[in-house]
C-alpha atoms as a PDB file:
ATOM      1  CA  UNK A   1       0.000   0.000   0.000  1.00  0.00           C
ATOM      2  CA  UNK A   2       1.421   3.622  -0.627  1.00  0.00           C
ATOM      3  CA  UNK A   3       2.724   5.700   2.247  1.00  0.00           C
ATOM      4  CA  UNK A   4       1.901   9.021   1.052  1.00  0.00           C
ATOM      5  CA  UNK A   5      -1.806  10.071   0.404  1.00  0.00           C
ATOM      6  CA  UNK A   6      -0.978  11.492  -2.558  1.00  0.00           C
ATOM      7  CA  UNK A   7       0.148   8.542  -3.820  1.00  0.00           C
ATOM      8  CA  UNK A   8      -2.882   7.395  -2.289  1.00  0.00           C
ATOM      9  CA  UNK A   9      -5.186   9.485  -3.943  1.00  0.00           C
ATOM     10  CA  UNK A  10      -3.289   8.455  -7.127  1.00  0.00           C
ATOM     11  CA  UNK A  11      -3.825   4.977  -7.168  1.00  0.00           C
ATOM     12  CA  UNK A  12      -6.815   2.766  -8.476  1.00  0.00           C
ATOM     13  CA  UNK A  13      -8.995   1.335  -5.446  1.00  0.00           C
ATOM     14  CA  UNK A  14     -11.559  -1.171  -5.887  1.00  0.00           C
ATOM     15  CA  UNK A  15     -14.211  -1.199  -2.675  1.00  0.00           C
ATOM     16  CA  UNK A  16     -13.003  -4.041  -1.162  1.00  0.00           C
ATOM     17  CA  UNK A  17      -9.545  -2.170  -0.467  1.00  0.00           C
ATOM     18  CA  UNK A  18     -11.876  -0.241   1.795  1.00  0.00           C
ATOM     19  CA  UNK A  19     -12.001  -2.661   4.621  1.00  0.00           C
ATOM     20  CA  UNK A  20      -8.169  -2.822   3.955  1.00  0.00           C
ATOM     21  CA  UNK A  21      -7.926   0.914   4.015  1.00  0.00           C
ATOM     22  CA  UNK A  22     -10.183   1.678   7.307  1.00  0.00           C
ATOM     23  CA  UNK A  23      -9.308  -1.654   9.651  1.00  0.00           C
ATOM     24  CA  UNK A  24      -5.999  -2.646   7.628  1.00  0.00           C
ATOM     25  CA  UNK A  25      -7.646  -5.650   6.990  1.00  0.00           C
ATOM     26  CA  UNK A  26      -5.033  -8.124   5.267  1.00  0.00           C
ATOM     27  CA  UNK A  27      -6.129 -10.118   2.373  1.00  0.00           C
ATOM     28  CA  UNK A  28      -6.808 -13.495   4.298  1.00  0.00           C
ATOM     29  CA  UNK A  29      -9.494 -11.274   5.758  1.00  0.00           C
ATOM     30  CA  UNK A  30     -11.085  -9.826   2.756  1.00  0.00           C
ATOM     31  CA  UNK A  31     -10.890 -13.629   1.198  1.00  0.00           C
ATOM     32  CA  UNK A  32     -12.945 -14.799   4.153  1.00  0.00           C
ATOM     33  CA  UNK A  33     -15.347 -11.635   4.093  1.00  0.00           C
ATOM     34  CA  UNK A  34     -16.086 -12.813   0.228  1.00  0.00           C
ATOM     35  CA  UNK A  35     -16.819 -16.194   0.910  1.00  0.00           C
ATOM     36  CA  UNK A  36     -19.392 -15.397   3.710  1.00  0.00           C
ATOM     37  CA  UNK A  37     -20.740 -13.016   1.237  1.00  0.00           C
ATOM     38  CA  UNK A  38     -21.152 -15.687  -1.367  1.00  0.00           C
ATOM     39  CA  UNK A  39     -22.243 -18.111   0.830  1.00  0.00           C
ATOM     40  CA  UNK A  40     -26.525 -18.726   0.589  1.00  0.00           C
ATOM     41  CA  UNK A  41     -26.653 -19.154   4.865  1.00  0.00           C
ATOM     42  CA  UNK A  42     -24.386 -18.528   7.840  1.00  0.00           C
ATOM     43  CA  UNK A  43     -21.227 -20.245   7.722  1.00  0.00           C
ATOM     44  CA  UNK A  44     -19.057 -22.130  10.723  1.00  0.00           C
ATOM     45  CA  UNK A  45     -14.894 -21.715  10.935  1.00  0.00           C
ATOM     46  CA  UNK A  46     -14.406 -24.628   9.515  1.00  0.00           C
ATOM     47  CA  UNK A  47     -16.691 -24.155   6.365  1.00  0.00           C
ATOM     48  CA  UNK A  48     -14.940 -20.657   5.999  1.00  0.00           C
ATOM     49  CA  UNK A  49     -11.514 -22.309   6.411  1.00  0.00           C
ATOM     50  CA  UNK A  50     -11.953 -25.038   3.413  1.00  0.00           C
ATOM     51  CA  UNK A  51     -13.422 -21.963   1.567  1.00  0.00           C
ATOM     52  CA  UNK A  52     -10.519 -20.157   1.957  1.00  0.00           C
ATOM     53  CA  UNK A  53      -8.219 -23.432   1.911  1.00  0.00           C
ATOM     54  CA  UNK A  54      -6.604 -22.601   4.793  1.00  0.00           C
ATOM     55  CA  UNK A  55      -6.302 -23.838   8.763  1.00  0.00           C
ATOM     56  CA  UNK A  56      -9.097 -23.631  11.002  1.00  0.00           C
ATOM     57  CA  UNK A  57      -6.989 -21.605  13.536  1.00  0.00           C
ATOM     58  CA  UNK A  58      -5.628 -19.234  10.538  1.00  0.00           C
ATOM     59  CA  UNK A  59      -9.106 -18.609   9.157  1.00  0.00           C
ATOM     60  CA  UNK A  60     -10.389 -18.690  13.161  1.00  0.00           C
ATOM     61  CA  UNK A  61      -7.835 -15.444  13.476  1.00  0.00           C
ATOM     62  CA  UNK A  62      -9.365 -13.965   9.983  1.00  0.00           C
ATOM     63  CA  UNK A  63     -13.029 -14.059  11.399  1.00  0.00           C
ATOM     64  CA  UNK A  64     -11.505 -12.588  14.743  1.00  0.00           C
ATOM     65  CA  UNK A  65     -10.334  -9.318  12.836  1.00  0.00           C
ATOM     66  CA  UNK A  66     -13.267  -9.229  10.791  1.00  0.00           C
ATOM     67  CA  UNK A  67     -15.673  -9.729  14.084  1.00  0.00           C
ATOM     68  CA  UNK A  68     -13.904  -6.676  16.023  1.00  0.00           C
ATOM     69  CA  UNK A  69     -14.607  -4.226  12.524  1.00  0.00           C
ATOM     70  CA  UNK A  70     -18.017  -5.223  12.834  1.00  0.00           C
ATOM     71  CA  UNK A  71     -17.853  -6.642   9.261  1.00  0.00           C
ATOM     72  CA  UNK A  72     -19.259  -9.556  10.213  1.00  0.00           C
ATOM     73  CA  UNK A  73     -21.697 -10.753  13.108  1.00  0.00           C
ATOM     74  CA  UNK A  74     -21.723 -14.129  15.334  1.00  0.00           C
ATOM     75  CA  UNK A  75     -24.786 -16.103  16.104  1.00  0.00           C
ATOM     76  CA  UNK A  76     -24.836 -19.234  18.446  1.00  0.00           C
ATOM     77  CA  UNK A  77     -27.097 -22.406  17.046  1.00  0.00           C
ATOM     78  CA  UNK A  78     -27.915 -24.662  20.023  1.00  0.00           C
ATOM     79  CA  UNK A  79     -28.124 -28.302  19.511  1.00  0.00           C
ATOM     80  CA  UNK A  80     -31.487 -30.061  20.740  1.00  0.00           C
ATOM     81  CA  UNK A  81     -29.293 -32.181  23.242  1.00  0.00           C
ATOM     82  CA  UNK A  82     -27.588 -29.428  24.585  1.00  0.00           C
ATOM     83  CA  UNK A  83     -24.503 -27.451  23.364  1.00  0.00           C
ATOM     84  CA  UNK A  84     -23.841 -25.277  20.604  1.00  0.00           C
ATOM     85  CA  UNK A  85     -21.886 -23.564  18.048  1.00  0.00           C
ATOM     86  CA  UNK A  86     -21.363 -20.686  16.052  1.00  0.00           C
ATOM     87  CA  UNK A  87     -22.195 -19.424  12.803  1.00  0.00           C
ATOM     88  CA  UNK A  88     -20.969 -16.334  11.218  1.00  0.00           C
ATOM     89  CA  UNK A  89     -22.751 -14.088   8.568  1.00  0.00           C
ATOM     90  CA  UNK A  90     -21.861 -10.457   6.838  1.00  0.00           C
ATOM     91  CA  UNK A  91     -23.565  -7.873   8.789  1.00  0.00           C
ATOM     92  CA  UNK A  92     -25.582  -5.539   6.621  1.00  0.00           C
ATOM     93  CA  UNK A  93     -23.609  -3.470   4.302  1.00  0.00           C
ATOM     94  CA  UNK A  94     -25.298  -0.187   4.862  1.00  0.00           C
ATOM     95  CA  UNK A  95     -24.683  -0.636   8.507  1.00  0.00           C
ATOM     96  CA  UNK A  96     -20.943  -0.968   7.689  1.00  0.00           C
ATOM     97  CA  UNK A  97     -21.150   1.893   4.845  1.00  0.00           C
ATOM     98  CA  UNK A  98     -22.331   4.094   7.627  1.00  0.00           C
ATOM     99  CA  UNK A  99     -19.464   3.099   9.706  1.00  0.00           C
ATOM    100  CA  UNK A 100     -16.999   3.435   7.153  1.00  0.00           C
ATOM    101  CA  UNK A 101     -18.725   7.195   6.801  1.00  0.00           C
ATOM    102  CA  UNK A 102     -18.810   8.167  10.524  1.00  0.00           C
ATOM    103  CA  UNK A 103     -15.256   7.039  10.734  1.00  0.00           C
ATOM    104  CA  UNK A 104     -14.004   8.756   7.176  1.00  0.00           C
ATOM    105  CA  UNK A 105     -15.907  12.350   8.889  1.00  0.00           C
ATOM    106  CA  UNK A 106     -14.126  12.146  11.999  1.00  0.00           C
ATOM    107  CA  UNK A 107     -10.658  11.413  10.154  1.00  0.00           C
ATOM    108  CA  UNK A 108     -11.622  14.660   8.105  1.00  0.00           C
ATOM    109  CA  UNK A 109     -12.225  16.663  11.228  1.00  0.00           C
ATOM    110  CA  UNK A 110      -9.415  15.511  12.381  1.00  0.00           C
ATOM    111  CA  UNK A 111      -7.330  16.217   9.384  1.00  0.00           C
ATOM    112  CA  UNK A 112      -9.088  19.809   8.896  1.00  0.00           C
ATOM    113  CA  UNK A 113      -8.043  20.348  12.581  1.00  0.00           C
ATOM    114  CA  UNK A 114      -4.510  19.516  12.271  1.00  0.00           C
ATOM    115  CA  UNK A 115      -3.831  21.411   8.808  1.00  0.00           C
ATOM    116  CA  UNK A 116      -5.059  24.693  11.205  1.00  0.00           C
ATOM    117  CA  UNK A 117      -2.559  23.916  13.678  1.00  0.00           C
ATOM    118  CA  UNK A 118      -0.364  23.840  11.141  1.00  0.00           C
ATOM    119  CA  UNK A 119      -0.753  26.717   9.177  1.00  0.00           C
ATOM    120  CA  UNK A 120      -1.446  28.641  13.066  1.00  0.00           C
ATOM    121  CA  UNK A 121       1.894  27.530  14.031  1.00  0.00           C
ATOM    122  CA  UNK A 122       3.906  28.196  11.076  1.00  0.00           C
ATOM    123  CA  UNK A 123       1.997  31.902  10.423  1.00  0.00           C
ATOM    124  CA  UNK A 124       3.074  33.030  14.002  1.00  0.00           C
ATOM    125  CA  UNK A 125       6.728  31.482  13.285  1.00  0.00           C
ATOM    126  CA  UNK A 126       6.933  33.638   9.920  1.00  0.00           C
ATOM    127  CA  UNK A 127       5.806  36.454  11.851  1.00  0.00           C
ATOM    128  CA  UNK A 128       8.834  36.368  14.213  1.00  0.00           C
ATOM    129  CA  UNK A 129      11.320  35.931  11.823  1.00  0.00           C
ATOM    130  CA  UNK A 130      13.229  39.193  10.363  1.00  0.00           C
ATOM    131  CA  UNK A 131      12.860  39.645   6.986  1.00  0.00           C
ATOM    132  CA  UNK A 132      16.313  39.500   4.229  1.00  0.00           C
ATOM    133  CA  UNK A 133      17.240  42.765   2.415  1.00  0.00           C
END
């Protein structure tokens, strides 16, 4: 990924490098967001992990990172002689489009806030300094 926004800014970016972009999601991650996409009902570890063809406890660590950004959601299916396991599913993608926006307007804020710092700091410097003949 480029360092510099501008370089940034000056590549192509497909909407999946979003979730790499916000969460630095690596592509393990995206690969198992995709397949529980794809997939017609909620999908276990395991199912994700032979979608992805990789180890339980790799794709296990995947679904982790993808849990905590909220990409995805957990439900628990109990058996009918007791115990359980889980299931995981994409969580709406508006819900996660609105995320992606909340967090894009603070960063801007943020940004905006910073770049007046800047040009505060830097005004009151030139100010100070004498002037060549």
């Amino acid at each position: 990924m480029p360092d510099s926004m501008s370089e940034q800014l000056q590549q192509d970016m497909e909407c999946e490098g979003l979730l790499e972009c916000f969460h630095g999601l690596k592509q393990l991650d995206k690969d198992c967001f995709r397949a529980l996409v794809r997939a017609e009902e909620p999908l276990t570890v395991d199912e994700v992990a032979e979608a992805v063809d990789r180890e339980r406890s790799t794709a296990y660590r995947a679904i982790q990172r993808l849990l905590q950004t909220g990409f995805i959601r957990k439900d628990q299916v109990n058996y009918d002689q007791g115990g359980y396991y889980h299931v995981y599913s994409p969580t709406d993608p508006s819900k996660i489009a609105d995320d992606m926006q909340r967090m894009l307007n603070d960063w801007y804020a943020k940004m905006g806030q910073l770049i007046q710092e800047f040009e505060t700091k830097y005004e009151s410097a030139d100010a100070t300094v004498p002037a060549e003949s």
